[in-house]
C-alpha atoms as a PDB file:
ATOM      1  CA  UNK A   1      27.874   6.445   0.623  1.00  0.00           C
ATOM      2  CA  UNK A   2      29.783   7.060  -2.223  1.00  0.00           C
ATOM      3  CA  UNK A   3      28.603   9.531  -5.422  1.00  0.00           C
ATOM      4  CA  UNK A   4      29.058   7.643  -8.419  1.00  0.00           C
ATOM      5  CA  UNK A   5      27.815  10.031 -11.713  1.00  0.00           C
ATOM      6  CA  UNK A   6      24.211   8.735 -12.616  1.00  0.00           C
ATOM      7  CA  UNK A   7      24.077  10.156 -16.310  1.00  0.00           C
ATOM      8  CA  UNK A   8      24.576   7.601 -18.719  1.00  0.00           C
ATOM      9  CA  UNK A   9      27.709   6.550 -20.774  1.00  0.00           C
ATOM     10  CA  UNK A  10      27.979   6.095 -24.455  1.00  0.00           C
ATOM     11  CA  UNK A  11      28.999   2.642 -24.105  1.00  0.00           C
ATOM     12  CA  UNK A  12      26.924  -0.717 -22.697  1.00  0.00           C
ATOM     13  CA  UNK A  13      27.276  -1.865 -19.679  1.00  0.00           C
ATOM     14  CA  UNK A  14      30.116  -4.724 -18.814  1.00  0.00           C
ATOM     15  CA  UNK A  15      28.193  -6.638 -16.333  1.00  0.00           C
ATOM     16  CA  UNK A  16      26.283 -10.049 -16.962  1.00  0.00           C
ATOM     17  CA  UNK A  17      22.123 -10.423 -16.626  1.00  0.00           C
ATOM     18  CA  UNK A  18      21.301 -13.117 -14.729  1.00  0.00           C
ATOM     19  CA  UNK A  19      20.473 -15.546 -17.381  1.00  0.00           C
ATOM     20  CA  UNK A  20      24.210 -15.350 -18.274  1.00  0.00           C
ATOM     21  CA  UNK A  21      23.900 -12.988 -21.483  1.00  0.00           C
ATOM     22  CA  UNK A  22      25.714  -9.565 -21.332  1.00  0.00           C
ATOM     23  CA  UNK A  23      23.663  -6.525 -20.067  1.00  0.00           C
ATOM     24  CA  UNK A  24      22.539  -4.123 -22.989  1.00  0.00           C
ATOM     25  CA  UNK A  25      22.143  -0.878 -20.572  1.00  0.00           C
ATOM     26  CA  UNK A  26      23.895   1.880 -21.144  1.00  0.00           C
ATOM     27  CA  UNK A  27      26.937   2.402 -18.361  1.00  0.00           C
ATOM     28  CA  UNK A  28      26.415   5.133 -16.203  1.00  0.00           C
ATOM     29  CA  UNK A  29      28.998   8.276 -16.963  1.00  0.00           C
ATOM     30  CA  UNK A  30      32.631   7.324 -15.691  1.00  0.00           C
ATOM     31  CA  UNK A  31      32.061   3.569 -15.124  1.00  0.00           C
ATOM     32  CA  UNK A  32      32.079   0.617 -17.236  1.00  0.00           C
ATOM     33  CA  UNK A  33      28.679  -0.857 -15.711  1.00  0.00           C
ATOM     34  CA  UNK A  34      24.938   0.019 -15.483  1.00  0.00           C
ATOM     35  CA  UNK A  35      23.280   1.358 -12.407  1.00  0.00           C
ATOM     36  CA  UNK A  36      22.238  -2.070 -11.684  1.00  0.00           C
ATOM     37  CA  UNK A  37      25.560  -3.626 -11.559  1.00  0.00           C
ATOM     38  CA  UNK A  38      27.996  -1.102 -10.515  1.00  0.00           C
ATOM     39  CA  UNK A  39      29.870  -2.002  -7.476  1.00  0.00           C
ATOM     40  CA  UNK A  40      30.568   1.499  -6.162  1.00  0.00           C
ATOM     41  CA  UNK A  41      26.414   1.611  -6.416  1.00  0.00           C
ATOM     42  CA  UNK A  42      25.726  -0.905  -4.574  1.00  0.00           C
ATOM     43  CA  UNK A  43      24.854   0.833  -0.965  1.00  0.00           C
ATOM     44  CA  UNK A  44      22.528   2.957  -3.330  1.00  0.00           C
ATOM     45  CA  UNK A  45      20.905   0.344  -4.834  1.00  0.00           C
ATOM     46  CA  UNK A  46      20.224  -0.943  -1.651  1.00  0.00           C
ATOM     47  CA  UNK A  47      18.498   2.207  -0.234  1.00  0.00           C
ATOM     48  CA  UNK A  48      16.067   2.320  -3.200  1.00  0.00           C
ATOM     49  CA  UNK A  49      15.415  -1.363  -2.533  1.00  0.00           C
ATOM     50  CA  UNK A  50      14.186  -0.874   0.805  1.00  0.00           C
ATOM     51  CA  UNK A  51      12.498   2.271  -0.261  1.00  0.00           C
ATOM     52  CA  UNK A  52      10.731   0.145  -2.421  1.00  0.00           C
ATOM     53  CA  UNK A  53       9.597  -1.922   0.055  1.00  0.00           C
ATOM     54  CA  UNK A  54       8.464   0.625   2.782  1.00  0.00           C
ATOM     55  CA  UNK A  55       6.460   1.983   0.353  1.00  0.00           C
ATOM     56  CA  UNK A  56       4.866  -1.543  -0.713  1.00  0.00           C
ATOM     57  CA  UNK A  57       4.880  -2.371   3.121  1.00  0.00           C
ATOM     58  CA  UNK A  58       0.804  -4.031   4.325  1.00  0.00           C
ATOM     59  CA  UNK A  59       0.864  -0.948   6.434  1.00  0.00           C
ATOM     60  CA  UNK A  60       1.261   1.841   3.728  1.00  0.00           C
ATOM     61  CA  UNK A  61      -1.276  -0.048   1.438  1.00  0.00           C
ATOM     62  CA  UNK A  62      -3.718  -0.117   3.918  1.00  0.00           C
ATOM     63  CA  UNK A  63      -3.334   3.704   5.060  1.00  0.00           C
ATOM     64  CA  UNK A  64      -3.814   4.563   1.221  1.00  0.00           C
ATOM     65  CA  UNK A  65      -7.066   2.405   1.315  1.00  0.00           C
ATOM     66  CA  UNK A  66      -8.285   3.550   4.511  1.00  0.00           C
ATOM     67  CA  UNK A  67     -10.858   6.809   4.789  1.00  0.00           C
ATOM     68  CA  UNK A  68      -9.067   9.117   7.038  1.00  0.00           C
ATOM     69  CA  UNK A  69     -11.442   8.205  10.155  1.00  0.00           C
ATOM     70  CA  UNK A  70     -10.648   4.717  10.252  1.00  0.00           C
ATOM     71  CA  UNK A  71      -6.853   5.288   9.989  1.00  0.00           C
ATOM     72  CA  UNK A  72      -6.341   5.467  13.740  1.00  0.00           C
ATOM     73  CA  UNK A  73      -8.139   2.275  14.219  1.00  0.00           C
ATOM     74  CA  UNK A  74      -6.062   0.462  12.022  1.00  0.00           C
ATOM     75  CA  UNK A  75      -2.659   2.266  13.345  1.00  0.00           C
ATOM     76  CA  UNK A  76      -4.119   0.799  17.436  1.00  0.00           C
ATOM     77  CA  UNK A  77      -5.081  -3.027  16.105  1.00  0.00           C
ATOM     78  CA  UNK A  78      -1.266  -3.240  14.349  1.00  0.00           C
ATOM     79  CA  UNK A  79       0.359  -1.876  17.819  1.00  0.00           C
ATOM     80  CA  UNK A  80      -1.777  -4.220  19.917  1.00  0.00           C
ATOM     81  CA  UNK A  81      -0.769  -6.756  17.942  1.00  0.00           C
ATOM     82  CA  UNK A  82       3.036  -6.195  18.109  1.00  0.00           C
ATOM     83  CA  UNK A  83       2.411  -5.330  22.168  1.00  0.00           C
ATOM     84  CA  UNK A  84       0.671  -8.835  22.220  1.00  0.00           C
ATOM     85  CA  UNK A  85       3.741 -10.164  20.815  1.00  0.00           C
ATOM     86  CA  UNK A  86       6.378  -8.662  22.841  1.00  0.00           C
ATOM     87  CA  UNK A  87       4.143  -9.636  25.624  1.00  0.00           C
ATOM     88  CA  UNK A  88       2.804  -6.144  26.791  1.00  0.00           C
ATOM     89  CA  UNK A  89      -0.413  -6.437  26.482  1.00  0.00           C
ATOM     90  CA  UNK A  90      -2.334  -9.303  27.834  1.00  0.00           C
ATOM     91  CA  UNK A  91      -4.358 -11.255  24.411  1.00  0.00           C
ATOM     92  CA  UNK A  92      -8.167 -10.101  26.385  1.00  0.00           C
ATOM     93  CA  UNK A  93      -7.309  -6.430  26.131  1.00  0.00           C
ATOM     94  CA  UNK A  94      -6.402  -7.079  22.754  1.00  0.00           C
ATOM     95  CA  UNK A  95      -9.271  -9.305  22.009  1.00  0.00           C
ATOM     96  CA  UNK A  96     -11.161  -6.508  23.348  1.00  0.00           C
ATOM     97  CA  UNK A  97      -9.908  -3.672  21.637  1.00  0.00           C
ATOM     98  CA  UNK A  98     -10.451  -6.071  18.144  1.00  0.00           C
ATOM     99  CA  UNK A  99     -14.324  -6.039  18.946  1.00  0.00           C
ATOM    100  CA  UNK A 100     -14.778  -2.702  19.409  1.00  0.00           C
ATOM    101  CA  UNK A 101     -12.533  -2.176  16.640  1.00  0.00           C
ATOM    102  CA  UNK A 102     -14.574  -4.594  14.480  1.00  0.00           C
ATOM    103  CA  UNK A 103     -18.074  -2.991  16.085  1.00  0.00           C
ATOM    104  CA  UNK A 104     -16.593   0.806  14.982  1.00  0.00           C
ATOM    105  CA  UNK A 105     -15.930  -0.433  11.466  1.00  0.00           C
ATOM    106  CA  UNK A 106     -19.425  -2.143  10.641  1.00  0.00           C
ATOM    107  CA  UNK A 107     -21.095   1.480  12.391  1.00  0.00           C
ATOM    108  CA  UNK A 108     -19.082   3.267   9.396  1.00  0.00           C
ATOM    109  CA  UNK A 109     -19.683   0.839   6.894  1.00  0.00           C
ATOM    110  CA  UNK A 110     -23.759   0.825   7.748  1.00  0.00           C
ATOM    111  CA  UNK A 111     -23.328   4.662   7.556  1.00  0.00           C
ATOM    112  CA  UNK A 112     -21.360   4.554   4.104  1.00  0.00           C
ATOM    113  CA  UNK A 113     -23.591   1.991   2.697  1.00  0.00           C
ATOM    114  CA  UNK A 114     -26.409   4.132   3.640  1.00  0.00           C
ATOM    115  CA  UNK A 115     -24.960   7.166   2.234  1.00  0.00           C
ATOM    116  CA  UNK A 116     -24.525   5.399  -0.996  1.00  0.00           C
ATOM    117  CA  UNK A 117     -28.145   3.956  -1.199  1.00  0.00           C
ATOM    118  CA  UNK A 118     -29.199   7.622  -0.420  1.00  0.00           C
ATOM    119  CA  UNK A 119     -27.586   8.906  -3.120  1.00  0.00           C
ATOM    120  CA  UNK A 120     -28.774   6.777  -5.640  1.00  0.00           C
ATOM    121  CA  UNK A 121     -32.404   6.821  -4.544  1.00  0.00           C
ATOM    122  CA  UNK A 122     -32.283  10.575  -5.212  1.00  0.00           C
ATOM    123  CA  UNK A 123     -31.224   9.692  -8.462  1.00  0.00           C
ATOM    124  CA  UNK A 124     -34.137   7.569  -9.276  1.00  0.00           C
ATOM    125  CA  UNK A 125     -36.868   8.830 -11.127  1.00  0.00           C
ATOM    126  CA  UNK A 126     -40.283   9.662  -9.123  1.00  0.00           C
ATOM    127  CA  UNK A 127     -42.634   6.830  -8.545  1.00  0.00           C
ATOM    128  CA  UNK A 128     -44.999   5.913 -11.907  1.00  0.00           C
ATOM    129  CA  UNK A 129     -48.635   4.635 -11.329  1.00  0.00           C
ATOM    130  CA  UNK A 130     -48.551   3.813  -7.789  1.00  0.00           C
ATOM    131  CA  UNK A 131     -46.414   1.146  -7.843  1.00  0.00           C
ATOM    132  CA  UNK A 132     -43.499   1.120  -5.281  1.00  0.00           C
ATOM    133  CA  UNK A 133     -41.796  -1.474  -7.424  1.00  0.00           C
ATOM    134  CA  UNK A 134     -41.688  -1.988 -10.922  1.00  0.00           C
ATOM    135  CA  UNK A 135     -41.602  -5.992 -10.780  1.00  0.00           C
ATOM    136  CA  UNK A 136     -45.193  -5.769  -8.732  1.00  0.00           C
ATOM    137  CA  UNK A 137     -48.184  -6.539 -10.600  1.00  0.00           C
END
């Protein structure tokens, strides 16, 4: 991979947007184009392209998203899956990890939902004139 100088140039870029207009960027120091279209850049370009997309990947979003406990779960449902496809697993052990995968996940959801409705029912001032309910007569 070649290392082209990344601080910029005192001159615009050379190269040509896509709409056909010339490209207003600065040139990088020692080069006559922009990091975007300098052709000794190109291989890094390409690394911080698929960079990019690793980090934007379904699996990366969803291990942000996920609590910690139910990162495992995820990480065996996407194996089965590609062990499915590549024909190592047979589709009722996968079927059967998915329900018990799907059974573990409502568990933790009932206990987070419960958590939550805890926590605000402490917050809730105590009970006024008997009533359990404000909307009861």
């Amino acid at each position: 991979m070649s290392q082209a100088p990344t601080s910029i140039g005192n001159h615009p870029c050379h190269g040509v947007r896509k709409d056909g207009q010339p490209c207003t960027v600065r040139a990088v120091a020692g080069s006559q184009h922009c990091f975007a279209h300098d052709p000794a850049l190109a291989e890094k370009r390409a690394e911080k392209r698929r960079l990019g997309g690793r980090n934007r990947s379904t699996r990366r979003r969803l291990q942000r998203l996920l609590p910690e406990t139910l990162k495992p779960v995820v990480v065996l449902l996407l194996d089965a899956i590609e062990e499915v496809h590549r024909g190592e697993l047979a589709p009722a052990q996968a079927s059967a990890i998915a329900a018990l995968s799907g059974a573990l996940v409502r568990v933790y959801s009932t206990g987070q939902i419960e958590e939550r409705l805890a926590a605000l029912e402490a917050q809730q001032p105590p009970e006024q004139s008997g009533r359990r309910y404000p909307w009861h007569a």
